[in-house]
N, C-alpha and C. Protein backbone atom coordinates (compact mmCIF):
# COMPACT_ATOMS: atom_id res chain seq x y z
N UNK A 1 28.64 -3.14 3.54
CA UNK A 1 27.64 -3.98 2.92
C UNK A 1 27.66 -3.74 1.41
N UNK A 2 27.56 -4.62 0.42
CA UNK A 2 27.77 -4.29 -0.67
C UNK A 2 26.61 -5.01 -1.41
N UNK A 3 26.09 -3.97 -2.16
CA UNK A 3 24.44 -4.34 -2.90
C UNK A 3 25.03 -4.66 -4.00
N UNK A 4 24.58 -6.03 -4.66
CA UNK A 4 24.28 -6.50 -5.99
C UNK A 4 23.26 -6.08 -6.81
N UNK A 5 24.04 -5.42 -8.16
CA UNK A 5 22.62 -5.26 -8.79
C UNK A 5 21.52 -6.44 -9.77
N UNK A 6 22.58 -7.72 -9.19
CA UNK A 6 22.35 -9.43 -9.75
C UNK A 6 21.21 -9.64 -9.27
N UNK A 7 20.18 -10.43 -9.71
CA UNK A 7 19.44 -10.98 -8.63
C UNK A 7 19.88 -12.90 -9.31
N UNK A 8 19.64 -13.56 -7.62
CA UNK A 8 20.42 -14.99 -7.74
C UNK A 8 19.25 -15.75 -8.24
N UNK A 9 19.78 -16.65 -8.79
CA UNK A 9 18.79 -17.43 -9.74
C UNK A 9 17.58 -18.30 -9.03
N UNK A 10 17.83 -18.70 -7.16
CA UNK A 10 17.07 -18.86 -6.37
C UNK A 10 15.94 -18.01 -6.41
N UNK A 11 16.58 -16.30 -6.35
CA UNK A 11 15.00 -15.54 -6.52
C UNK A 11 14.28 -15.50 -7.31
N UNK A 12 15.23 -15.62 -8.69
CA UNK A 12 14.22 -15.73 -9.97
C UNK A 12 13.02 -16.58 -9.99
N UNK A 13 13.90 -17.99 -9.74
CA UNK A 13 13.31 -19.02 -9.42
C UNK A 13 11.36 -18.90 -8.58
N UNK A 14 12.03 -18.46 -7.65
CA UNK A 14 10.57 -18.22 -6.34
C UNK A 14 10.10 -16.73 -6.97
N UNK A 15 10.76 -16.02 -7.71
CA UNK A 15 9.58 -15.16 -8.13
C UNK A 15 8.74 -15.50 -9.34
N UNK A 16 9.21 -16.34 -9.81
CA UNK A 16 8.82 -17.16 -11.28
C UNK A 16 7.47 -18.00 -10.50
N UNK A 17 8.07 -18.50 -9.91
CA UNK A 17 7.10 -19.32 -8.91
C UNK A 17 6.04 -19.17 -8.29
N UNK A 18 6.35 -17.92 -7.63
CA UNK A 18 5.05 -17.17 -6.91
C UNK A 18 3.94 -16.75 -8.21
N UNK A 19 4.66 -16.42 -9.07
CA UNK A 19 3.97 -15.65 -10.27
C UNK A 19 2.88 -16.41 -11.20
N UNK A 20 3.60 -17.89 -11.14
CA UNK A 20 3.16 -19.31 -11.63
C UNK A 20 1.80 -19.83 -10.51
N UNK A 21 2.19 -20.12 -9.14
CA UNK A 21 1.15 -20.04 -8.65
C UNK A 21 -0.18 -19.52 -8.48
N UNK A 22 0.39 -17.72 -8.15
CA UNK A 22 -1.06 -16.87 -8.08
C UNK A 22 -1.20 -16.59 -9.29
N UNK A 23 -0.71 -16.82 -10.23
CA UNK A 23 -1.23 -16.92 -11.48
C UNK A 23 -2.87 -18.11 -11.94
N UNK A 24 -2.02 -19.35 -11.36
CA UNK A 24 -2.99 -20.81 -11.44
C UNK A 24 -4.07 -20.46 -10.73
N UNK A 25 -3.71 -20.19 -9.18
CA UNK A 25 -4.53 -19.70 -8.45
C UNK A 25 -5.88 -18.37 -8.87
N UNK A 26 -5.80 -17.91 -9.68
CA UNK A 26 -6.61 -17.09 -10.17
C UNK A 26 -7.49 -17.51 -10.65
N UNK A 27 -6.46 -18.38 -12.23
CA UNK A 27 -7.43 -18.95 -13.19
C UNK A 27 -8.39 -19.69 -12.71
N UNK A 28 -7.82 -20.31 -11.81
CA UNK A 28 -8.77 -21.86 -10.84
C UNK A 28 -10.15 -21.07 -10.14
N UNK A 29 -9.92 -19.97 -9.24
CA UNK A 29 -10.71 -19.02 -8.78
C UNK A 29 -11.97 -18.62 -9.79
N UNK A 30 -11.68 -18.10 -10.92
CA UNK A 30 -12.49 -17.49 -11.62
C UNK A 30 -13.11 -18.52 -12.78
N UNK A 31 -12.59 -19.66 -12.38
CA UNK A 31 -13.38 -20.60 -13.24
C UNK A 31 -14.58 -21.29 -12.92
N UNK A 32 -14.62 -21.17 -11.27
CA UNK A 32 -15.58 -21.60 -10.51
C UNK A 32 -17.03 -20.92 -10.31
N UNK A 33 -18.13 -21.04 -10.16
CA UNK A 33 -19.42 -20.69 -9.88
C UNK A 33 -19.28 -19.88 -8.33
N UNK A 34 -19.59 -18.70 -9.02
CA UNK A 34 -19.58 -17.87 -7.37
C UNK A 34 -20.79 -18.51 -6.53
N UNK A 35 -20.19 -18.81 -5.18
CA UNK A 35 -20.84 -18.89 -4.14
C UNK A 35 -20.79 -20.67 -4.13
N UNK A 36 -19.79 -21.31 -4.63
CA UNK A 36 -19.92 -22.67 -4.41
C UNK A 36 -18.87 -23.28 -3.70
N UNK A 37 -19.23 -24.49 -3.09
CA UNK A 37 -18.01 -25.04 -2.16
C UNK A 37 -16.73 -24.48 -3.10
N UNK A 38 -16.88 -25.05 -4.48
CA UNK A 38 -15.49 -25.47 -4.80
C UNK A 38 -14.94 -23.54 -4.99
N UNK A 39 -15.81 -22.68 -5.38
CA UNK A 39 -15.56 -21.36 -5.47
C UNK A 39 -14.49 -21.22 -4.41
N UNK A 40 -15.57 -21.24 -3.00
CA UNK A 40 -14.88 -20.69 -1.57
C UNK A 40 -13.32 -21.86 -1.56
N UNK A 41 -13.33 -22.68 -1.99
CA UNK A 41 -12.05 -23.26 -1.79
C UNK A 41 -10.72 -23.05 -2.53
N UNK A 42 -10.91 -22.51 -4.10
CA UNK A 42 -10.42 -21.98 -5.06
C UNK A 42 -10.15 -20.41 -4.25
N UNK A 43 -10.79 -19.63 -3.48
CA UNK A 43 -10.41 -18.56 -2.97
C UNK A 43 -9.38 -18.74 -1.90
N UNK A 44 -10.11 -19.70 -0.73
CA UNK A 44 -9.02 -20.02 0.05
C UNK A 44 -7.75 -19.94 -0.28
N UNK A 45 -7.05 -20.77 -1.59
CA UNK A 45 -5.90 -21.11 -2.15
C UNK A 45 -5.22 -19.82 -2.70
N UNK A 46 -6.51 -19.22 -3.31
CA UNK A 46 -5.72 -18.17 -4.06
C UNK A 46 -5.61 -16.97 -2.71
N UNK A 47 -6.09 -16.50 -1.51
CA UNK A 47 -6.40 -15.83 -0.43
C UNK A 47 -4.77 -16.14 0.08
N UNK A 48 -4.83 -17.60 0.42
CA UNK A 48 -3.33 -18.11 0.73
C UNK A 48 -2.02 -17.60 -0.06
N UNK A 49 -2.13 -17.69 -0.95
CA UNK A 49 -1.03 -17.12 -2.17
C UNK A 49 -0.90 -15.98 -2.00
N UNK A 50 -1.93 -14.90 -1.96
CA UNK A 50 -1.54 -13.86 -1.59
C UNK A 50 -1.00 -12.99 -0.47
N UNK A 51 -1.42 -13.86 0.62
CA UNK A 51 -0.55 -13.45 2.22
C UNK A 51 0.64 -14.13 1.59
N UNK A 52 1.16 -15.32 1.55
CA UNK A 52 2.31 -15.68 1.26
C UNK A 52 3.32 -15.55 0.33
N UNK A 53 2.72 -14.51 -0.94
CA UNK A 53 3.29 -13.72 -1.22
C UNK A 53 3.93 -12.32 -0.65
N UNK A 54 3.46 -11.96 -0.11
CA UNK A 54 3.71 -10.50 0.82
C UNK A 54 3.14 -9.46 -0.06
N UNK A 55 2.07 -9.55 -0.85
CA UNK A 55 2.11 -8.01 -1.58
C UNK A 55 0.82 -7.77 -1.08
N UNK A 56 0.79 -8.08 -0.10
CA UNK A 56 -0.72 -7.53 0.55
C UNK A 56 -0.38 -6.09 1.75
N UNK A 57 -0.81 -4.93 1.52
CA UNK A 57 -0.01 -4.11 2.39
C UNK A 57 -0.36 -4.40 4.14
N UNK A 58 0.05 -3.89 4.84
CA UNK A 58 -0.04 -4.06 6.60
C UNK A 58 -0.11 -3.22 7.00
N UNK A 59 -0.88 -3.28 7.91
CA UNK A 59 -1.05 -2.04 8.98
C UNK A 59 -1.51 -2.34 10.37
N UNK A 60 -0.90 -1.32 11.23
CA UNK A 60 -0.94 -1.73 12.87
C UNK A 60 -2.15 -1.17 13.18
N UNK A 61 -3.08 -0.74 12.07
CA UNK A 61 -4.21 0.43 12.48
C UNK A 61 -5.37 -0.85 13.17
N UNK A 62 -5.69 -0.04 14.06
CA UNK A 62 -6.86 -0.72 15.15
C UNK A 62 -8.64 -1.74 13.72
N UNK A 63 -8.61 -0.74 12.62
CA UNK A 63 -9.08 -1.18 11.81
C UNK A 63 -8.76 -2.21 10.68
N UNK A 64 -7.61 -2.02 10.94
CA UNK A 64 -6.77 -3.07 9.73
C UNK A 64 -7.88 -4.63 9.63
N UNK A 65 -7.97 -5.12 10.87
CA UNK A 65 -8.95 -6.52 10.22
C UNK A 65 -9.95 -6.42 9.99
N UNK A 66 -10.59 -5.39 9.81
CA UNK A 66 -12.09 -5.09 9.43
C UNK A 66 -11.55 -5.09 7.97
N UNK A 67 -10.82 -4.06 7.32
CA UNK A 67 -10.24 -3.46 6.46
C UNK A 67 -9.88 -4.79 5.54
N UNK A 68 -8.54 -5.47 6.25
CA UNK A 68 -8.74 -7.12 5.46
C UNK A 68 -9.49 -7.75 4.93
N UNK A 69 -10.82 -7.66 5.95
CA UNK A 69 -12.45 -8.65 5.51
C UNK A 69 -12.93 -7.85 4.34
N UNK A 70 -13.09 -6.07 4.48
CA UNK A 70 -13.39 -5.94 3.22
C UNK A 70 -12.86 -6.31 1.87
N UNK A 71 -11.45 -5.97 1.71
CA UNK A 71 -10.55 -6.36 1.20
C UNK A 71 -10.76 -7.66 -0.12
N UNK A 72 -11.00 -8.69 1.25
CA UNK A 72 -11.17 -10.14 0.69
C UNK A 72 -12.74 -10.35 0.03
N UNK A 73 -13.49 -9.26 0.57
CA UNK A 73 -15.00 -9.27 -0.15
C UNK A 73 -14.61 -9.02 -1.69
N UNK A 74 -13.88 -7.51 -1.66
CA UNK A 74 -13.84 -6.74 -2.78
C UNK A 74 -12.77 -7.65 -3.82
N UNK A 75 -12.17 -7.81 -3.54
CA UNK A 75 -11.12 -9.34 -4.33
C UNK A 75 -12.18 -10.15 -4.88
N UNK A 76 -12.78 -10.98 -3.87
CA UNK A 76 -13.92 -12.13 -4.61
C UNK A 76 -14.77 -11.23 -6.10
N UNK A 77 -14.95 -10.41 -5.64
CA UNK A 77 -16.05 -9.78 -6.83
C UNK A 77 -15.55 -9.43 -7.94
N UNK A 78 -14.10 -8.71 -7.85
CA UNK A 78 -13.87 -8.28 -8.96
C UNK A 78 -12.69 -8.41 -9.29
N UNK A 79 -12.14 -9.35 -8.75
CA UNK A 79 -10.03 -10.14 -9.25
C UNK A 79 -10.70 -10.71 -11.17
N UNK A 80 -11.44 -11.48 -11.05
CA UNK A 80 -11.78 -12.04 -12.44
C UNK A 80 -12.39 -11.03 -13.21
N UNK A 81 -13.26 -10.18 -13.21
CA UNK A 81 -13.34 -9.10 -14.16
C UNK A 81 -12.31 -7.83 -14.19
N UNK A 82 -11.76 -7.62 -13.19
CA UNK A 82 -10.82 -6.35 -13.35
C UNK A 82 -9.44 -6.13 -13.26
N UNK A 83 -9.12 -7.67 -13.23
CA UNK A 83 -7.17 -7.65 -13.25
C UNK A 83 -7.36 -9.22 -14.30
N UNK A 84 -6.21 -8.40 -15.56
CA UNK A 84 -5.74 -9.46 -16.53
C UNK A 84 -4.11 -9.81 -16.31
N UNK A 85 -4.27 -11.51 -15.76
CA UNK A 85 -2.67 -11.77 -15.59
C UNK A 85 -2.11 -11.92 -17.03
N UNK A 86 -2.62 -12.18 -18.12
CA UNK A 86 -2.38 -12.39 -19.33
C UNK A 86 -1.46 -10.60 -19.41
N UNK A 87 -2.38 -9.70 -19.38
CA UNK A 87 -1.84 -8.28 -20.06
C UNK A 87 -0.31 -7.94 -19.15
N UNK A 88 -0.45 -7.77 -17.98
CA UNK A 88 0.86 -7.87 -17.12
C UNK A 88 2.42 -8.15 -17.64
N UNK A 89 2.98 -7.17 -17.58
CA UNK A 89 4.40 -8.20 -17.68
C UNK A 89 4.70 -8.05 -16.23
N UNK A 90 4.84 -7.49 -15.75
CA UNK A 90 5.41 -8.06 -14.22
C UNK A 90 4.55 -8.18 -12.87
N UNK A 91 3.79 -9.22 -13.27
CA UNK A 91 2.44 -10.04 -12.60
C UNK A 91 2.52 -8.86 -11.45
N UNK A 92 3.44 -10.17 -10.51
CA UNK A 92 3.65 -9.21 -8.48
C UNK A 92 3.29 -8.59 -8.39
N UNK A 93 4.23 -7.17 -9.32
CA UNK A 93 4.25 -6.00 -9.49
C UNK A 93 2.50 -5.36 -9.51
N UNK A 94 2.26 -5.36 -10.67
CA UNK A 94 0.89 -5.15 -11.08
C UNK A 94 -0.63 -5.66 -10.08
N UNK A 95 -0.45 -6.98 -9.89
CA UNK A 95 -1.15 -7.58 -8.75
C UNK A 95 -0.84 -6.59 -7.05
N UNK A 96 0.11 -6.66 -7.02
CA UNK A 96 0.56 -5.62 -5.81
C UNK A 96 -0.14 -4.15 -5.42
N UNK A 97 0.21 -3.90 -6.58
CA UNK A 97 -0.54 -2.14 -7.23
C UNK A 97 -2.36 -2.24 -6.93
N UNK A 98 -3.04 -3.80 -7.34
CA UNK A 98 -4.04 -3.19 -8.15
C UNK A 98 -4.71 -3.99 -6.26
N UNK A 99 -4.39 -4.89 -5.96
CA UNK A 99 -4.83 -5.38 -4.49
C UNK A 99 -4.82 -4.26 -3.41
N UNK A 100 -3.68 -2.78 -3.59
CA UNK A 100 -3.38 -2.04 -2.73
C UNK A 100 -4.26 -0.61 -2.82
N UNK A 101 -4.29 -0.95 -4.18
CA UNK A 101 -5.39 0.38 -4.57
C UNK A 101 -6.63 0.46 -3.98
């Protein structure tokens, strides 16, 4: 098997992409009035982005979906005051770190 240390311009592409999205997805999130339709729907999207990104960690633990729900509480409250996609250079990365913490 032989590892490239290239990455193909497809990934760039979809990591550019993902980055572009939950990026939008944020701004859109935190522009909204907590606790309003359009809030909870702006989360939905951005909630979505982040499973479909994969940087959400997993676990087989019997608690894990309790753990999720908190998760998604603690996100709503404090993604817009305590993570800057602006300061970031490598969004994922950083978003990854600070969702896992």
């Amino acid at each position: 098997m032989v590892i490239s240390k290239y990455v193909s311009l497809t990934q760039m592409y979809n990591e550019r992409s993902n980055n572009d999205l939950l990026c939008g997805a944020i701004a859109n999130f935190c522009q909204e009035t907590s606790g309003s339709k359009e809030w909870h729907r702006a989360f939905d999207v951005l909630w979505s982005r982040i499973l479909k990104s994969k940087i959400l960690a997993t676990s087989e633990h019997s608690r894990y979906p309790d753990l999720l729900q908190e998760i998604q509480l603690e996100l709503s409250q404090k993604i817009c005051h305590e993570f800057d996609p602006e300061r970031e250079k490598n969004f994922l990365h950083s978003l990854r770190l600070w969702i896992n913490y």
